[in-house]
C-alpha atoms as a PDB file:
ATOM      1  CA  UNK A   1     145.927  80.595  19.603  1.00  0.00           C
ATOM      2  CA  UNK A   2     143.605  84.037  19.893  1.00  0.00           C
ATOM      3  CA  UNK A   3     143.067  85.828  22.864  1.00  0.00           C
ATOM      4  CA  UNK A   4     140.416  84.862  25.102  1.00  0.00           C
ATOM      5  CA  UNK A   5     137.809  87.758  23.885  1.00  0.00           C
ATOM      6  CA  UNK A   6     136.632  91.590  23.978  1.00  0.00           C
ATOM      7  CA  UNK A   7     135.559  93.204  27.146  1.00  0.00           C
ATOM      8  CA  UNK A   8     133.640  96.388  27.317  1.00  0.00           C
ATOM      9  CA  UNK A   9     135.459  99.050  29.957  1.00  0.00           C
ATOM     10  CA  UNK A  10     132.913  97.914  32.124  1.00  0.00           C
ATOM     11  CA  UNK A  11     133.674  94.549  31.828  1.00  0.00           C
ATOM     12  CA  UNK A  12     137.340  94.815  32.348  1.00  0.00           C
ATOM     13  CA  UNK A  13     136.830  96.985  35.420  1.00  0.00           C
ATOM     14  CA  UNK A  14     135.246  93.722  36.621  1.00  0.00           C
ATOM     15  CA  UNK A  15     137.195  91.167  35.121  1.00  0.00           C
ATOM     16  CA  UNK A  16     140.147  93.279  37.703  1.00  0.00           C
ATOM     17  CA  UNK A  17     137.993  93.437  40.674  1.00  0.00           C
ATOM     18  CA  UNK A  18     137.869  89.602  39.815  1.00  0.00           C
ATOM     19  CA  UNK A  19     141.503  89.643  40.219  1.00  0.00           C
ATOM     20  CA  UNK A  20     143.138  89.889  36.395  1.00  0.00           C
ATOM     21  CA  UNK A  21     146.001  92.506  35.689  1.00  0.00           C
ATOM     22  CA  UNK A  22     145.253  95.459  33.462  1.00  0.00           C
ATOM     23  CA  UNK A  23     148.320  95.638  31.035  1.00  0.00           C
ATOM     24  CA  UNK A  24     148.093  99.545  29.299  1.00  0.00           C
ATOM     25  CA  UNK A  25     149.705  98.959  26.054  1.00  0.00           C
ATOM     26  CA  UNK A  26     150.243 102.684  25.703  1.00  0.00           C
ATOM     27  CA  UNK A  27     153.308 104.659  24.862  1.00  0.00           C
ATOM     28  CA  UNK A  28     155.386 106.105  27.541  1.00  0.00           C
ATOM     29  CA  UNK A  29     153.814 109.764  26.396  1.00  0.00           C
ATOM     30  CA  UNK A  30     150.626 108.773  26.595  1.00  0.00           C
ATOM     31  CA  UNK A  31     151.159 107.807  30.109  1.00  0.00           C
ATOM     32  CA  UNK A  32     152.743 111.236  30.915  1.00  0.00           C
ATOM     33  CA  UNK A  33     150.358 113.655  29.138  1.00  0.00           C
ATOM     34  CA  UNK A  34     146.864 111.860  28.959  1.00  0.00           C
ATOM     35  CA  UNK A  35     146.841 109.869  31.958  1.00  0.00           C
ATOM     36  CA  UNK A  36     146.284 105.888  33.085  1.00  0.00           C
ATOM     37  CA  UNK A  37     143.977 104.118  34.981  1.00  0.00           C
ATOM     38  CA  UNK A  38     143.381 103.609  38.136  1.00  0.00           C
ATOM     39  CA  UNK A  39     142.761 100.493  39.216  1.00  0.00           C
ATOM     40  CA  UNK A  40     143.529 100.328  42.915  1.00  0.00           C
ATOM     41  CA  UNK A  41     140.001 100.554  44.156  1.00  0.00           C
ATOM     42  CA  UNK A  42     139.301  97.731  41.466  1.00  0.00           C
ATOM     43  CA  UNK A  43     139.953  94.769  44.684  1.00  0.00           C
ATOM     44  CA  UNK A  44     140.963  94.731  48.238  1.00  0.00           C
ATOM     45  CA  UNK A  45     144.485  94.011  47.595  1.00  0.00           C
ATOM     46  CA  UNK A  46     146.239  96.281  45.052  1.00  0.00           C
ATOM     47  CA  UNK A  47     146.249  95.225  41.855  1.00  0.00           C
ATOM     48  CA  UNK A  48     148.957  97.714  39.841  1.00  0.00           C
ATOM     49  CA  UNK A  49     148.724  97.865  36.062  1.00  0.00           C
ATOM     50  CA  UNK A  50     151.276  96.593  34.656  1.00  0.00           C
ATOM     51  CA  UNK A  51     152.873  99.302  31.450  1.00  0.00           C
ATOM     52  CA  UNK A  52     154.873  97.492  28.772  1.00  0.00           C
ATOM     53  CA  UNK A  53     154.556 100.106  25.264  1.00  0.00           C
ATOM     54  CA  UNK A  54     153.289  97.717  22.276  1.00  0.00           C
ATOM     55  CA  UNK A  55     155.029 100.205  20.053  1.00  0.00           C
ATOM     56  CA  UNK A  56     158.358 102.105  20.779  1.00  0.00           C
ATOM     57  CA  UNK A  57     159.144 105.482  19.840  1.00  0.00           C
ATOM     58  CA  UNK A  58     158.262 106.479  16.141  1.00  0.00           C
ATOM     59  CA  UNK A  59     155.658 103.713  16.067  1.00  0.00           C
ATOM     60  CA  UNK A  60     158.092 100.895  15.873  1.00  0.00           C
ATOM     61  CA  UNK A  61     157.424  97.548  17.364  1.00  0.00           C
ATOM     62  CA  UNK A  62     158.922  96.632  20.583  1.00  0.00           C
ATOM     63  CA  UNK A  63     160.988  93.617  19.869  1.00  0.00           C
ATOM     64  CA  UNK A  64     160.873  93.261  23.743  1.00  0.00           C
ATOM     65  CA  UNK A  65     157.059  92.927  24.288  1.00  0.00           C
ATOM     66  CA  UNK A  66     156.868  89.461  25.666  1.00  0.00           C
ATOM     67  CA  UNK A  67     160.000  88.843  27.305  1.00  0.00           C
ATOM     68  CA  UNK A  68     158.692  92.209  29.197  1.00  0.00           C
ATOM     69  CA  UNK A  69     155.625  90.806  29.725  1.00  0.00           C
ATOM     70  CA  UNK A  70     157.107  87.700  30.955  1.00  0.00           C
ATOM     71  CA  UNK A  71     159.408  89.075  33.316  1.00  0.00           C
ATOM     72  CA  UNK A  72     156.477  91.832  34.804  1.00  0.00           C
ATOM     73  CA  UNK A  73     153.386  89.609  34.750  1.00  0.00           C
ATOM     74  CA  UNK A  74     152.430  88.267  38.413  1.00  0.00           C
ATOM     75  CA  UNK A  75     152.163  84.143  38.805  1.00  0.00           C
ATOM     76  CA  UNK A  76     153.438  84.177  34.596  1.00  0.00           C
ATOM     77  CA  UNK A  77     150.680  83.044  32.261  1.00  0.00           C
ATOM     78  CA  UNK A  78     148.631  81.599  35.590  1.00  0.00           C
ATOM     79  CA  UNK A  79     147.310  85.273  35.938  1.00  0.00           C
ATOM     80  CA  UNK A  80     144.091  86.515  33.370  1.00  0.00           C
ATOM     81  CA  UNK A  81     145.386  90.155  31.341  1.00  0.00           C
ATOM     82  CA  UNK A  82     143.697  92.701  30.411  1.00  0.00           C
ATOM     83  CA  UNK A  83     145.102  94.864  27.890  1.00  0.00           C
ATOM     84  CA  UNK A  84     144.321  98.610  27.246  1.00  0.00           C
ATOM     85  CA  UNK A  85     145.785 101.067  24.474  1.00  0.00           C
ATOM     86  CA  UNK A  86     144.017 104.339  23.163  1.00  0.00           C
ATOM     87  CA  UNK A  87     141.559 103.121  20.964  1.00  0.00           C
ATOM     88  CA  UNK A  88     141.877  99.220  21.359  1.00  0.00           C
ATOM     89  CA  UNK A  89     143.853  98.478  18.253  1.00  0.00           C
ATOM     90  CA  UNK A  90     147.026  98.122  19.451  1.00  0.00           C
ATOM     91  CA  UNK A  91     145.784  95.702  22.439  1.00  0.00           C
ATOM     92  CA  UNK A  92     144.391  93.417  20.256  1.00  0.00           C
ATOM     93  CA  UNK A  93     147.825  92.537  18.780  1.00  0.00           C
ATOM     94  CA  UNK A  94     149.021  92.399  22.229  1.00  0.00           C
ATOM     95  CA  UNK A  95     145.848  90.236  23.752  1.00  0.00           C
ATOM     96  CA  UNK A  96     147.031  88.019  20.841  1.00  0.00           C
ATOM     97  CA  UNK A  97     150.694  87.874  21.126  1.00  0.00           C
ATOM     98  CA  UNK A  98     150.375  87.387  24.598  1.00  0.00           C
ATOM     99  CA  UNK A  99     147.531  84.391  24.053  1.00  0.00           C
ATOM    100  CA  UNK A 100     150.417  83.002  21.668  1.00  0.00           C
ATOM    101  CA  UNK A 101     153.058  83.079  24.646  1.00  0.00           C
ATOM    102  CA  UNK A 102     150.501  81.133  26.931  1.00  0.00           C
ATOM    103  CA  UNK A 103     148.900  83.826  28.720  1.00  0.00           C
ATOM    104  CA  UNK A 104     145.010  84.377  29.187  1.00  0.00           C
ATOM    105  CA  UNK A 105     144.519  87.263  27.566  1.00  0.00           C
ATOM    106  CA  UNK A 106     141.737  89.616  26.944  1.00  0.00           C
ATOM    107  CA  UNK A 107     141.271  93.347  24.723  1.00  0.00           C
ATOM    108  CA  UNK A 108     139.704  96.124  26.065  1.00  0.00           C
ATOM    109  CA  UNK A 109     137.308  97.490  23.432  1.00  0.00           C
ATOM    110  CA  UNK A 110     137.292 101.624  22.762  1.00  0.00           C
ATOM    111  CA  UNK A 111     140.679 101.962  24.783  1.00  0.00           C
ATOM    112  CA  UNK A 112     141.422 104.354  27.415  1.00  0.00           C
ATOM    113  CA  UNK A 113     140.672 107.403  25.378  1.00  0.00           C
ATOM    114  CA  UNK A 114     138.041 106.001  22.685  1.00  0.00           C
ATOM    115  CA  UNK A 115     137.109 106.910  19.587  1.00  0.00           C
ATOM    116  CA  UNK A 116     137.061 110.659  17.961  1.00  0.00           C
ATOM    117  CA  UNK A 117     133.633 112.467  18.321  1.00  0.00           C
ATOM    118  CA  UNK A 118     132.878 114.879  14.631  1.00  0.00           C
ATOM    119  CA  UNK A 119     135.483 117.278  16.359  1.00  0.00           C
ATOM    120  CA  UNK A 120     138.157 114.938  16.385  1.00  0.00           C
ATOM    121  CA  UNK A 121     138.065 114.784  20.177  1.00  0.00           C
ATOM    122  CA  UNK A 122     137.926 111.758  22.200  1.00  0.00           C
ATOM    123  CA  UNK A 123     134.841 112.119  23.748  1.00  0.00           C
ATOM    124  CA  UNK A 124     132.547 109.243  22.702  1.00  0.00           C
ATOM    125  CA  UNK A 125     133.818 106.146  24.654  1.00  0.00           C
ATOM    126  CA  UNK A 126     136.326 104.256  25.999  1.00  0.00           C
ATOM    127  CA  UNK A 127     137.378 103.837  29.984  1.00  0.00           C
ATOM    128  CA  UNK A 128     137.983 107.618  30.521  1.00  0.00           C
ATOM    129  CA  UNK A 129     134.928 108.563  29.012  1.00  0.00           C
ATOM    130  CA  UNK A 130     132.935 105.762  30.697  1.00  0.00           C
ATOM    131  CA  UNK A 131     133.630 107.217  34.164  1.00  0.00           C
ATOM    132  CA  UNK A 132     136.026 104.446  35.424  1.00  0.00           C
ATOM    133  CA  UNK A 133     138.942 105.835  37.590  1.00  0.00           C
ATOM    134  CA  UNK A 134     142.399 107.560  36.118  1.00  0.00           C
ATOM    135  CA  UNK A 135     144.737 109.102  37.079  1.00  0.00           C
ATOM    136  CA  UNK A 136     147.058 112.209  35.311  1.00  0.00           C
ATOM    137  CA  UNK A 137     150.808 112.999  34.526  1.00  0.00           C
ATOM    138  CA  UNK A 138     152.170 108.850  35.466  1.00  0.00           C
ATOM    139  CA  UNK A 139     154.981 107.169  34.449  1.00  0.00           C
END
């Protein structure tokens, strides 16, 4: 089974305000020194991102992913996910290992940070850079 399909930042923003669950697919530094999003302003009843790391420390995968997913995920595989890394390469092999578990699952394309301008900084796209809400220092 493959995930349900690619959303612009945009379109994940409203896919949450529509009531999905943003799953950042990040690594525990990541959270800490670049930041996550925000998406409590996303609905009228918080709607928390859920953070489960695709990849462990030294790039390894987690052998835990779904059974974390699983056990974190609100109303199971009933609820629509969004899922978010850096660049959106790692959340498409979650979107689909989660669509292979049952859940409805979508990737968000250019990530939190986006892709590398000529400088090597992220400055080009993804939801930072697209103006949607973050927050610093989490997790």
């Amino acid at each position: 089974m493959s995930y349900a399909g690619d959303l612009t930042p945009q379109q994940a923003w409203a896919k949450l305000a529509a009531g999905a669950v943003l799953v950042d697919v990040r690594t525990g530094g990541e959270w800490a020194h670049i930041g996550v999003p925000d998406t409590t302003s996303a609905t009228e009843k918080p709607n928390d991102p859920l953070f489960i790391q695709w990849n462990l420390a030294g790039g390894i995968p987690n052998p835990n992913f779904i059974e974390q997913l699983k056990q974190q995920a609100p109303d199971g595989a009933n609820t629509e996910l969004v899922f978010l890394c850096r660049s959106g390469v790692r959340s498409v092999a979650a979107a689909s290992a989660a669509a292979e578990a049952g859940f409805t699952a979508y990737n968000v394309l250019e990530g939190f940070e986006g892709e590398p301008d000529g400088h090597g900084e992220r400055t080009v796209n993804g939801w930072k850079n697209r103006g949607l809400p973050t927050t610093t220092g989490k997790r």
